[in-house]
C-alpha atoms as a PDB file:
ATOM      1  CA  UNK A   1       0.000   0.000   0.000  1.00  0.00           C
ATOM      2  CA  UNK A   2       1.295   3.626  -0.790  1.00  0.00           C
ATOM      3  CA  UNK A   3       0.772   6.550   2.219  1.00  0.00           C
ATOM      4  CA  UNK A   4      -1.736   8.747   0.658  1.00  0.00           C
ATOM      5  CA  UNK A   5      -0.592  11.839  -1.106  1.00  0.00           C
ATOM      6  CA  UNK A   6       3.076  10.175  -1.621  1.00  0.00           C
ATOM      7  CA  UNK A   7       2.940   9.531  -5.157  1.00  0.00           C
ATOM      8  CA  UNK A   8       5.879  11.079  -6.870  1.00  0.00           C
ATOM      9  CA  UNK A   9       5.338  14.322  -9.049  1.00  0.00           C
ATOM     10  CA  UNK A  10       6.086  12.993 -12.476  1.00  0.00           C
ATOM     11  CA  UNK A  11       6.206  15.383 -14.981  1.00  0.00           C
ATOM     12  CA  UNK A  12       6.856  12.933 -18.189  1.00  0.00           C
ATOM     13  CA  UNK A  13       6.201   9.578 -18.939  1.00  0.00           C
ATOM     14  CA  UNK A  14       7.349   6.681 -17.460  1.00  0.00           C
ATOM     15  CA  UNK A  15      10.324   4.880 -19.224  1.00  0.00           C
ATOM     16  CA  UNK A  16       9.108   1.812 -16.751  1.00  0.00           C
ATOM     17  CA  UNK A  17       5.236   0.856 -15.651  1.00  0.00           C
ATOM     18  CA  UNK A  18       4.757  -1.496 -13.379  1.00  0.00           C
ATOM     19  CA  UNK A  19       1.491  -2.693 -12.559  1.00  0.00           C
ATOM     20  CA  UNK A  20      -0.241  -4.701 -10.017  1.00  0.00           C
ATOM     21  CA  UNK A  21       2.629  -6.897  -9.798  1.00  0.00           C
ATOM     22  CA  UNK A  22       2.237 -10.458  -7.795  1.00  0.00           C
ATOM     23  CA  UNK A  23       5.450 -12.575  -7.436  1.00  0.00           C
ATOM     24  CA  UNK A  24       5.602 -16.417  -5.827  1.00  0.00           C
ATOM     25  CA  UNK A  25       8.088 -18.500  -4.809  1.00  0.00           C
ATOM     26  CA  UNK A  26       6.229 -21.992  -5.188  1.00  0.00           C
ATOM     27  CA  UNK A  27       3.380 -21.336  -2.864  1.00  0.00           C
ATOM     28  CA  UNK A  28       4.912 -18.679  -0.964  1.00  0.00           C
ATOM     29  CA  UNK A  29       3.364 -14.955  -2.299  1.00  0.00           C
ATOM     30  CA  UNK A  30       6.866 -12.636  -2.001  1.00  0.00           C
ATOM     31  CA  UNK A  31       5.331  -9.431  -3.810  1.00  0.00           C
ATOM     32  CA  UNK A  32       1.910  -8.484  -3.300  1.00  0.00           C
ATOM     33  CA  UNK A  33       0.218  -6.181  -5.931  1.00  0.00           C
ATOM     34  CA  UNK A  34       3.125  -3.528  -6.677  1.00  0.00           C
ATOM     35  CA  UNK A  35       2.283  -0.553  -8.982  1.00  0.00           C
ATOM     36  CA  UNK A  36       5.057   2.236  -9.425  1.00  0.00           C
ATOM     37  CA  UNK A  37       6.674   3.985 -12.514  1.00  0.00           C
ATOM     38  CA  UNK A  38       9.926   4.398 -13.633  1.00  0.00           C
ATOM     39  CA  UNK A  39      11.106   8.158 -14.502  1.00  0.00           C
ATOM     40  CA  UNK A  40      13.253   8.857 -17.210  1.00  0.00           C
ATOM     41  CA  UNK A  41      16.906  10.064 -16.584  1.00  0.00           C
ATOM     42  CA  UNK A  42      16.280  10.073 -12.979  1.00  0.00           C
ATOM     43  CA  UNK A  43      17.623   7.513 -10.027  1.00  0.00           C
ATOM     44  CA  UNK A  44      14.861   5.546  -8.642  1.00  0.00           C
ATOM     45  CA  UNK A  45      15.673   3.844  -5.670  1.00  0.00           C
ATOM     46  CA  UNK A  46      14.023   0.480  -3.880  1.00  0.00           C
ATOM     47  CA  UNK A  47      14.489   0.318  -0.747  1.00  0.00           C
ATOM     48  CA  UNK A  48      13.803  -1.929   2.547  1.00  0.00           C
ATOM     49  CA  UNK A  49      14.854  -4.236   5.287  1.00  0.00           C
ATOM     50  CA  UNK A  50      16.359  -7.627   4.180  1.00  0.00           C
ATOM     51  CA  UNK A  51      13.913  -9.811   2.757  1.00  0.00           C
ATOM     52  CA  UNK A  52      11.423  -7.361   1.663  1.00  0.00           C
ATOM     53  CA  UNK A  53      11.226  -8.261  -1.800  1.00  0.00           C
ATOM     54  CA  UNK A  54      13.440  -5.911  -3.373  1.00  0.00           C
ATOM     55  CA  UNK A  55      15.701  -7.899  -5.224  1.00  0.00           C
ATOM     56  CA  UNK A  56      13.188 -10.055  -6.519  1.00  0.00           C
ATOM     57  CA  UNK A  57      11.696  -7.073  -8.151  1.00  0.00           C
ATOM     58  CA  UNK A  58      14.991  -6.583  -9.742  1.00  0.00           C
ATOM     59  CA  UNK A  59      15.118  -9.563 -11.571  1.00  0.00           C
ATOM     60  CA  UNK A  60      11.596  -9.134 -12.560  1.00  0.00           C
ATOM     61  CA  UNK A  61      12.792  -5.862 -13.801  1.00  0.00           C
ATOM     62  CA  UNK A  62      15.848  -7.312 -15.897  1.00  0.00           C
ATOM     63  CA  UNK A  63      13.652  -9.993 -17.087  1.00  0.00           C
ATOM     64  CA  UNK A  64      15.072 -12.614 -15.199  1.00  0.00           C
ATOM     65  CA  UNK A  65      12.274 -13.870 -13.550  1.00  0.00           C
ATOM     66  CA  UNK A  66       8.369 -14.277 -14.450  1.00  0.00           C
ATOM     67  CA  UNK A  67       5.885 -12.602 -12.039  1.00  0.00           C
ATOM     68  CA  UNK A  68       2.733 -14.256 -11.609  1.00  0.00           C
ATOM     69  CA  UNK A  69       0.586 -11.722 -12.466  1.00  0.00           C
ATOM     70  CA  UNK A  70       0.473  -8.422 -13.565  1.00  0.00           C
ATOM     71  CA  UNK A  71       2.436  -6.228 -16.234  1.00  0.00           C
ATOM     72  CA  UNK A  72       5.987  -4.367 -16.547  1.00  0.00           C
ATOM     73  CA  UNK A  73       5.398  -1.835 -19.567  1.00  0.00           C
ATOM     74  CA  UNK A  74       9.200  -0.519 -21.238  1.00  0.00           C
ATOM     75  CA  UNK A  75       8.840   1.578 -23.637  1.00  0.00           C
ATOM     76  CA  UNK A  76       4.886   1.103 -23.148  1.00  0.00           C
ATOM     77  CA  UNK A  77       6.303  -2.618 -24.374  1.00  0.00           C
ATOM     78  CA  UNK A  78       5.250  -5.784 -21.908  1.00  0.00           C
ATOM     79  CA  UNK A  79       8.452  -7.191 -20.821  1.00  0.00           C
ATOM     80  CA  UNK A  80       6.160 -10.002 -19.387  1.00  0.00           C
ATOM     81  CA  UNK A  81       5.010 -10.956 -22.883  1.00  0.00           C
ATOM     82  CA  UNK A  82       8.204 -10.646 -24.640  1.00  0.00           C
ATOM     83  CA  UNK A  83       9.807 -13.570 -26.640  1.00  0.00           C
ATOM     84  CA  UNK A  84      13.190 -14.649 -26.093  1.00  0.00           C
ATOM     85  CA  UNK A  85      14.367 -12.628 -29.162  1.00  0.00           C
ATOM     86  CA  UNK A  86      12.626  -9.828 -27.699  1.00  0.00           C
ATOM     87  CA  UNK A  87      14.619 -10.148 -24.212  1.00  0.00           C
ATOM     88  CA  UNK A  88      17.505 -10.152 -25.552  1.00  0.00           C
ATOM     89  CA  UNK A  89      17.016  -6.885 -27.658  1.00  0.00           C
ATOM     90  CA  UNK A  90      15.772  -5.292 -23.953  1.00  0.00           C
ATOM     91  CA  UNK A  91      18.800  -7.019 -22.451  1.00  0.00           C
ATOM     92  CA  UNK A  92      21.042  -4.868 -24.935  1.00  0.00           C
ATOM     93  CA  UNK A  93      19.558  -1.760 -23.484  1.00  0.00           C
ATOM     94  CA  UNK A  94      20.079  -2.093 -19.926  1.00  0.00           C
ATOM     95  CA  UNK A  95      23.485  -2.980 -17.612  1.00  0.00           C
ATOM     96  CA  UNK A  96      23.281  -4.675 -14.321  1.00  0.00           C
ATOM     97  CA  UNK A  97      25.402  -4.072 -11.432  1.00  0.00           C
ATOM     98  CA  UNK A  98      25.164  -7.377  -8.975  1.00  0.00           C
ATOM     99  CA  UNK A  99      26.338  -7.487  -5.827  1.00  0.00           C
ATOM    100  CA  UNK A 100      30.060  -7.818  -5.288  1.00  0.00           C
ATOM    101  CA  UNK A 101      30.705  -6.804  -8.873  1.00  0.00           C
ATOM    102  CA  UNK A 102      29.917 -10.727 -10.396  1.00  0.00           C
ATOM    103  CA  UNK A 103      33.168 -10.424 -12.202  1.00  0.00           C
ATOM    104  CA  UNK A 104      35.004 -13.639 -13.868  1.00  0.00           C
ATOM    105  CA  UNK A 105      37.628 -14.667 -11.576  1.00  0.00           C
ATOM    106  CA  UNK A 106      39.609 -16.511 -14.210  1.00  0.00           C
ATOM    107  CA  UNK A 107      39.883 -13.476 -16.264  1.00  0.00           C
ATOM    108  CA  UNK A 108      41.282 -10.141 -16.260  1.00  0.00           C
ATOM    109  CA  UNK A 109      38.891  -7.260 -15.604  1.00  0.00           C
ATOM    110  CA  UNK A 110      39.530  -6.155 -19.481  1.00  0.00           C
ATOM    111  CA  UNK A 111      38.374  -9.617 -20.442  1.00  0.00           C
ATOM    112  CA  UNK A 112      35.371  -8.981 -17.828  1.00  0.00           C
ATOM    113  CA  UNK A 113      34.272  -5.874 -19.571  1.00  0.00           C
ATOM    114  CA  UNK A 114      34.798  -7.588 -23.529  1.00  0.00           C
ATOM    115  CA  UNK A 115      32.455 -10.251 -22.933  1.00  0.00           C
ATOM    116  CA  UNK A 116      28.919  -8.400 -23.987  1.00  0.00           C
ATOM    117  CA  UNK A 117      30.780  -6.322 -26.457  1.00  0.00           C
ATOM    118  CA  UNK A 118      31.970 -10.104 -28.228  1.00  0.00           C
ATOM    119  CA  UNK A 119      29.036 -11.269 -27.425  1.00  0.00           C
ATOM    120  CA  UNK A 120      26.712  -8.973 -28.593  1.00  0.00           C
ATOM    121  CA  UNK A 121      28.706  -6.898 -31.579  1.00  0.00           C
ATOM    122  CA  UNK A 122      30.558  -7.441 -34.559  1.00  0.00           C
ATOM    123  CA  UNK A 123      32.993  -4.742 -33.291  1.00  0.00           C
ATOM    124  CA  UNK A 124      37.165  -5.716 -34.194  1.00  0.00           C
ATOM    125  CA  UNK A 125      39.102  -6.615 -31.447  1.00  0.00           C
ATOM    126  CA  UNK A 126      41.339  -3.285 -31.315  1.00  0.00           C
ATOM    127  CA  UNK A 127      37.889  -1.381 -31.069  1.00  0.00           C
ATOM    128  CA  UNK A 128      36.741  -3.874 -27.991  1.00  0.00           C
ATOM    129  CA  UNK A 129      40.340  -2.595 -26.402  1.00  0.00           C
ATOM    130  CA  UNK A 130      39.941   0.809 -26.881  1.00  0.00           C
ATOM    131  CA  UNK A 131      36.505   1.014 -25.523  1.00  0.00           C
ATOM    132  CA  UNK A 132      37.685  -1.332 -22.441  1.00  0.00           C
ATOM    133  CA  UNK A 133      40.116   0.948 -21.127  1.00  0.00           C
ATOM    134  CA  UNK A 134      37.494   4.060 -22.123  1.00  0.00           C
ATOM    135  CA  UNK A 135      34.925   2.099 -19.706  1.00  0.00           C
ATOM    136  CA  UNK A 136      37.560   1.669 -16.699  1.00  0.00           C
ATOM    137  CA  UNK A 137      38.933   5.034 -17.438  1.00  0.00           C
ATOM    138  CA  UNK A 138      34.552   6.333 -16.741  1.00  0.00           C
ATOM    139  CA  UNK A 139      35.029   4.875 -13.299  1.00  0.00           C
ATOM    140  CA  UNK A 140      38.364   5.534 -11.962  1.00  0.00           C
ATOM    141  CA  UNK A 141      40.126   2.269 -12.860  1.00  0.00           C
ATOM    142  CA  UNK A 142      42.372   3.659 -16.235  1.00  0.00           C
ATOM    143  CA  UNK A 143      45.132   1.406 -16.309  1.00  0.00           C
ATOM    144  CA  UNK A 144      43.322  -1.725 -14.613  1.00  0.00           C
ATOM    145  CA  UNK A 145      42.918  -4.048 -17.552  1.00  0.00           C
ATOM    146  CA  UNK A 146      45.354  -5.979 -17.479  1.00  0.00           C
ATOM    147  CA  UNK A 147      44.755  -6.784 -13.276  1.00  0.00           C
ATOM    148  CA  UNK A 148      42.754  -9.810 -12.364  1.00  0.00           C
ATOM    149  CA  UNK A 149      39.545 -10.002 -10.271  1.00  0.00           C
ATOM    150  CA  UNK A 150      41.750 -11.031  -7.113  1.00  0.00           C
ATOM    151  CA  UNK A 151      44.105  -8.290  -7.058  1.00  0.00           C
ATOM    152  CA  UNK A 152      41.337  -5.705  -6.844  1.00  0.00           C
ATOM    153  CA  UNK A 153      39.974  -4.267  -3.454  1.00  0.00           C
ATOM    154  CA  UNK A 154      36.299  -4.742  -3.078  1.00  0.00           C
ATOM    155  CA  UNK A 155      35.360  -1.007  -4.153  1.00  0.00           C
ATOM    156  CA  UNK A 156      37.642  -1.836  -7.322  1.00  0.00           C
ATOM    157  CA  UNK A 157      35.624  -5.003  -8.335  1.00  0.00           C
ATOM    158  CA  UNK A 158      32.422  -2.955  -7.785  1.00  0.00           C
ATOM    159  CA  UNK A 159      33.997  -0.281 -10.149  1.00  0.00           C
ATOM    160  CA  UNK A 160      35.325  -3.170 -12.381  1.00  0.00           C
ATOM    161  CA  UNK A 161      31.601  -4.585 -13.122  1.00  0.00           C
ATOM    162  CA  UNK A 162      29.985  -1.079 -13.702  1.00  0.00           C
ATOM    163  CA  UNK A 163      32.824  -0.674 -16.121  1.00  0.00           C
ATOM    164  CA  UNK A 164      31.339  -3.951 -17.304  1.00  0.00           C
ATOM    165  CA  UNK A 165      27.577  -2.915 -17.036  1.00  0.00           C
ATOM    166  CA  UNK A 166      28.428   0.372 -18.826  1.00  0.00           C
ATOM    167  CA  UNK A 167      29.807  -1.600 -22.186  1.00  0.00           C
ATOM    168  CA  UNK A 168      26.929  -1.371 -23.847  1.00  0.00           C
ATOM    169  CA  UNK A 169      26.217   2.255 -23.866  1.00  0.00           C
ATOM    170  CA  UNK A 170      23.134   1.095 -21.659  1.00  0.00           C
ATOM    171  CA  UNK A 171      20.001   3.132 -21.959  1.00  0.00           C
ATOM    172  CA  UNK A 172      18.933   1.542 -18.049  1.00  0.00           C
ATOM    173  CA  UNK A 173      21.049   0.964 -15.387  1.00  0.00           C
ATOM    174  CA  UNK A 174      20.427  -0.931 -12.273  1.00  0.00           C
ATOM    175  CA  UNK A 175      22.561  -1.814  -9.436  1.00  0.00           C
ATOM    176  CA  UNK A 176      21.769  -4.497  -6.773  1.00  0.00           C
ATOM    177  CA  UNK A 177      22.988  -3.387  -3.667  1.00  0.00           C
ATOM    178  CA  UNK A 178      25.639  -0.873  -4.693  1.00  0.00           C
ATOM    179  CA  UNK A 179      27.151  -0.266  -1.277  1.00  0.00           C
ATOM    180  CA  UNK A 180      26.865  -3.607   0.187  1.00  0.00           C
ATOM    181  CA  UNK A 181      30.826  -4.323   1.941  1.00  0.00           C
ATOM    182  CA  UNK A 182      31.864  -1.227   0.809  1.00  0.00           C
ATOM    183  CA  UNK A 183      33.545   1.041   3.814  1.00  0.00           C
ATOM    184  CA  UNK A 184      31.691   4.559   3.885  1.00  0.00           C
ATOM    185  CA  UNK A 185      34.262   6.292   2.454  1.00  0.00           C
ATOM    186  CA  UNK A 186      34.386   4.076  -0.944  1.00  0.00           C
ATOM    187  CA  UNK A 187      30.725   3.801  -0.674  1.00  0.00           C
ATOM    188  CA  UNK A 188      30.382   7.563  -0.928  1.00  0.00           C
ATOM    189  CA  UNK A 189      32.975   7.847  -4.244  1.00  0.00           C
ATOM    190  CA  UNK A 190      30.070   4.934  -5.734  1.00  0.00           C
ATOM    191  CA  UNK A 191      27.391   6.813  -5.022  1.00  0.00           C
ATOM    192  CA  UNK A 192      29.340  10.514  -6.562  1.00  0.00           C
ATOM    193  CA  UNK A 193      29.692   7.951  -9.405  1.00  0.00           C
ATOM    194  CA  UNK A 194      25.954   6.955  -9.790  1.00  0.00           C
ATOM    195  CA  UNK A 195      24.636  10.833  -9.715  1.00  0.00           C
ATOM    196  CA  UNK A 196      28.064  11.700 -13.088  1.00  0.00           C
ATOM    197  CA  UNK A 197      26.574   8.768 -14.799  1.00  0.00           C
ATOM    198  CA  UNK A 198      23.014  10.262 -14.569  1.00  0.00           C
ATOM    199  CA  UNK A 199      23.845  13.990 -15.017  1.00  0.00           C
ATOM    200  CA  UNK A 200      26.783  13.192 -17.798  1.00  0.00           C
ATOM    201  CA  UNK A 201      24.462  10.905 -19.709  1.00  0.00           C
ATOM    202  CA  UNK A 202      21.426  11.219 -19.117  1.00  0.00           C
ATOM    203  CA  UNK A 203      20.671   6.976 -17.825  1.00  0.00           C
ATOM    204  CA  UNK A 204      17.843   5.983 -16.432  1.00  0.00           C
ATOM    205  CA  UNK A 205      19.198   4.381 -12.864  1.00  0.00           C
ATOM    206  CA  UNK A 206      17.396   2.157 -10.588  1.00  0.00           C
ATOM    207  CA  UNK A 207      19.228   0.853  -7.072  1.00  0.00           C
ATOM    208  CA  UNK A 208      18.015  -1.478  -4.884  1.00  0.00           C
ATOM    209  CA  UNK A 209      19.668  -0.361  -1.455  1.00  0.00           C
ATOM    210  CA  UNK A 210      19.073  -0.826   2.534  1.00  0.00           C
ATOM    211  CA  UNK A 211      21.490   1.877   3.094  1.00  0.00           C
ATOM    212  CA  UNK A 212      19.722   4.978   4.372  1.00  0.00           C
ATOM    213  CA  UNK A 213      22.412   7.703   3.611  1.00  0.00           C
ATOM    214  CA  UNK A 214      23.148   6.472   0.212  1.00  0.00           C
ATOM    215  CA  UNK A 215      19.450   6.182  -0.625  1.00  0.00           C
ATOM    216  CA  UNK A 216      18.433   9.946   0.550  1.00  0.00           C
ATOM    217  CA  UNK A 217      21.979  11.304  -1.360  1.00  0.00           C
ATOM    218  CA  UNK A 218      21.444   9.893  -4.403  1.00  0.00           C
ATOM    219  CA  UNK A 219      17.690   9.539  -5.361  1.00  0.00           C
ATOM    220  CA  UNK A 220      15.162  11.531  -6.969  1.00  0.00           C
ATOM    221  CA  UNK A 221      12.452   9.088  -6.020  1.00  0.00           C
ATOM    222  CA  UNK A 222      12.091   6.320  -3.449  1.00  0.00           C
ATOM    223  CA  UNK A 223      10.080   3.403  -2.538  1.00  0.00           C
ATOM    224  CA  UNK A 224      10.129   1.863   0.799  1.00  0.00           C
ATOM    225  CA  UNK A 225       9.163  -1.980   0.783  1.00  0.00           C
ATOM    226  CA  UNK A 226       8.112  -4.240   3.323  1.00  0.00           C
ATOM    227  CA  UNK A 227       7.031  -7.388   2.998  1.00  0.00           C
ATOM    228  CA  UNK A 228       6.293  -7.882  -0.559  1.00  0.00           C
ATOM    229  CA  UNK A 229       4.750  -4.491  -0.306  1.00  0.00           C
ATOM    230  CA  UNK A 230       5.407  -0.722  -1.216  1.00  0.00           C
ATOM    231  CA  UNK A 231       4.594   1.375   2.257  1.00  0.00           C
ATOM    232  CA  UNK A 232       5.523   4.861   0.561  1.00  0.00           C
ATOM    233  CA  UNK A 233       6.756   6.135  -2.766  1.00  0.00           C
ATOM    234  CA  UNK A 234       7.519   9.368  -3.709  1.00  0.00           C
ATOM    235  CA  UNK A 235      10.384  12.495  -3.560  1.00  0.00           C
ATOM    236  CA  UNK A 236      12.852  12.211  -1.011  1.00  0.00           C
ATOM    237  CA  UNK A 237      11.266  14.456   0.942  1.00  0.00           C
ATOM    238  CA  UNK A 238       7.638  12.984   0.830  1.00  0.00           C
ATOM    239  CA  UNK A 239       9.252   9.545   1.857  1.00  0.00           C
ATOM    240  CA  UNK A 240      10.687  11.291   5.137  1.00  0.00           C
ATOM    241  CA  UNK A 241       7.055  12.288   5.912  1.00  0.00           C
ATOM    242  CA  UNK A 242       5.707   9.242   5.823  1.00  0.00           C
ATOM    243  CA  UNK A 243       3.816   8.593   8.963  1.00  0.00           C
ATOM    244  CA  UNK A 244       3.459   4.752   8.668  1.00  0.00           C
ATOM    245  CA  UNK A 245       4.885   3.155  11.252  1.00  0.00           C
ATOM    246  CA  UNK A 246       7.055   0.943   9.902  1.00  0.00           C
ATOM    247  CA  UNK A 247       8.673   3.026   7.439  1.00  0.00           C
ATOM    248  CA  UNK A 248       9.193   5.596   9.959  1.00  0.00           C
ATOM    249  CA  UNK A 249      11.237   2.684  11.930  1.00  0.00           C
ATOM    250  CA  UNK A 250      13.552   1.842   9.306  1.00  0.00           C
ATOM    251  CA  UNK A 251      14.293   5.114   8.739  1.00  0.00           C
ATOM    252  CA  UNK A 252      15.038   6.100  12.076  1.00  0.00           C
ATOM    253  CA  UNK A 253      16.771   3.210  12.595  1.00  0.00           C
ATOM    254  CA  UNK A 254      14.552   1.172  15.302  1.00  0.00           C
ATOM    255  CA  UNK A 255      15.170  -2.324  16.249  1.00  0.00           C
ATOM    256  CA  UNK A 256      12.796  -4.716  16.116  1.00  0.00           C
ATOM    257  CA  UNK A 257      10.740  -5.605  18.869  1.00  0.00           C
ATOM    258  CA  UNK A 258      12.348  -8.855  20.119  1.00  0.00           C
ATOM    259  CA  UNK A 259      15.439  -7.267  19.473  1.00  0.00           C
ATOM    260  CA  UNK A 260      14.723  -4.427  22.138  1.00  0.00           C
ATOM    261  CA  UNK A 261      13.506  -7.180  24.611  1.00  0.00           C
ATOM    262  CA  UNK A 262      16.678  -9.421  24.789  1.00  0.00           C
ATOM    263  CA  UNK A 263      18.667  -6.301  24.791  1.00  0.00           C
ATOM    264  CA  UNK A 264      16.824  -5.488  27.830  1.00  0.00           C
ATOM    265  CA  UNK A 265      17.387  -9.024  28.938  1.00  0.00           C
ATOM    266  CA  UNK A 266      20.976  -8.739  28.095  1.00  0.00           C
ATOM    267  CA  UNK A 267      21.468  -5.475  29.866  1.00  0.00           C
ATOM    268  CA  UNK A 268      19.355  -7.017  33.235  1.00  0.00           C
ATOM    269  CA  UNK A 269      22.207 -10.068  33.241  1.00  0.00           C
ATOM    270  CA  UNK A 270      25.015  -8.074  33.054  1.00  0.00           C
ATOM    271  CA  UNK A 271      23.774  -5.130  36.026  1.00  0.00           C
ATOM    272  CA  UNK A 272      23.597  -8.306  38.317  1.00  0.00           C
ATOM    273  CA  UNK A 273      26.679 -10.182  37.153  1.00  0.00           C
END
């Protein structure tokens, strides 16, 4: 359900609808009836507690996975009614960022970054170089190519596989967890990153995030989930007025009532040991 009066002001049309959305895992019902849109050029970003439903909405969103009913319009296109040959001509719009960067460990990150160029152009070998190191050189890592997976820091391999997501010239860009094991200092370069790549070319970007202060600094709209459901959608600043209760716990950073109570149990054990 959406707080009242939280829808986001949208002035165009959506690049993404998504409409009464139900998702299952056998029997189990893990998204309940979701219906948000998509802005172009702008960062949307999904956010929520672990286990919310979030990142199964991202692979519905990449086409990875099926929902069980409803409709994602692209383009005012059904990505739940395309054919594989359709997929695949989405797929060639869009670049995925997956948690911990998903990088080949048996091959060097410019290898990493070649793959959906060889796979999906006709492009020479000496043009798949150039644009390699042009990729790397978009997100700090000129010079890299030639390093493998292992000798990379974790904020490296995270900059390695947008360099890899960003082959393609993508149209949509979506990152799973962006900040996930990153310290706050390399987390806050990622997210600098994610607002060039919108401003500089003008990408569509959706993140799916549980971390507050990269959530408020980089999005121009936000949805809170909770399980399977959207509990408030809109600006920044319309999210922060939310007055249901459970989004005004996670963002304020409230524990969980049986949490609270064996902290209090906890804190009675030690005052009498």
């Amino acid at each position: 359900m959406k707080d009242p009066g939280n829808m986001p002001n949208v002035e165009s049309s959506p690049l993404i609808r998504v409409e009464n959305i139900v998702a299952h895992y056998d029997s189990l019902e893990v998204l309940h009836n979701l219906t948000f849109d998509v802005t172009p050029r702008a960062i949307t970003v999904i956010m929520g507690v672990s286990g919310c439903g979030k990142s199964t909405l991202l692979k519905l969103l990449i086409g990875l996975k099926k929902p069980t009913s409803g409709n994602i319009y692209v383009d005012g296109k059904n990505l739940v009614k395309m054919s594989r040959k359709e997929l695949d001509t989405f797929r060639k719009r869009i670049g995925v960022l997956f948690q911990g960067g998903a990088l080949f460990n048996s091959m060097t990150v410019g290898e990493n970054i070649a793959v959906p160029l060889r796979v999906h152009t006709k492009l020479s070998e000496e043009t798949i170089r150039i644009m390699c190191q042009l990729k790397l050189e978009m997100v700090g890592l000129a010079g890299f190519e030639d390093f493998m997976p292992s000798q990379l820091s974790g904020g490296m391999r995270k900059r390695a596989g947008l360099a890899r997501a960003l082959a393609m010239d993508p149209e949509i860009l979506f990152f799973d967890e962006p900040s996930s094991g990153l310290d706050p200092i390399t987390s806050a370069g990622l997210d600098n990153l994610i607002l060039k790549l919108k401003s500089a070319f003008g990408m569509t970007i959706v993140v799916v995030t549980h971390e507050l202060e990269s959530a408020f600094t980089i999005a121009d709209q936000l949805i809170v989930m909770d399980k399977g459901e959207i509990l408030a959608y809109g600006t920044p600043e319309e999210v922060k007025k939310s007055t249901n209760q459970r989004v005004r716990q996670f963002l304020e950073r409230q524990p969980e009532e049986k949490y609270s109570k064996d902290s209090q149990f906890l804190e009675s054990l030690l005052s009498k040991a």
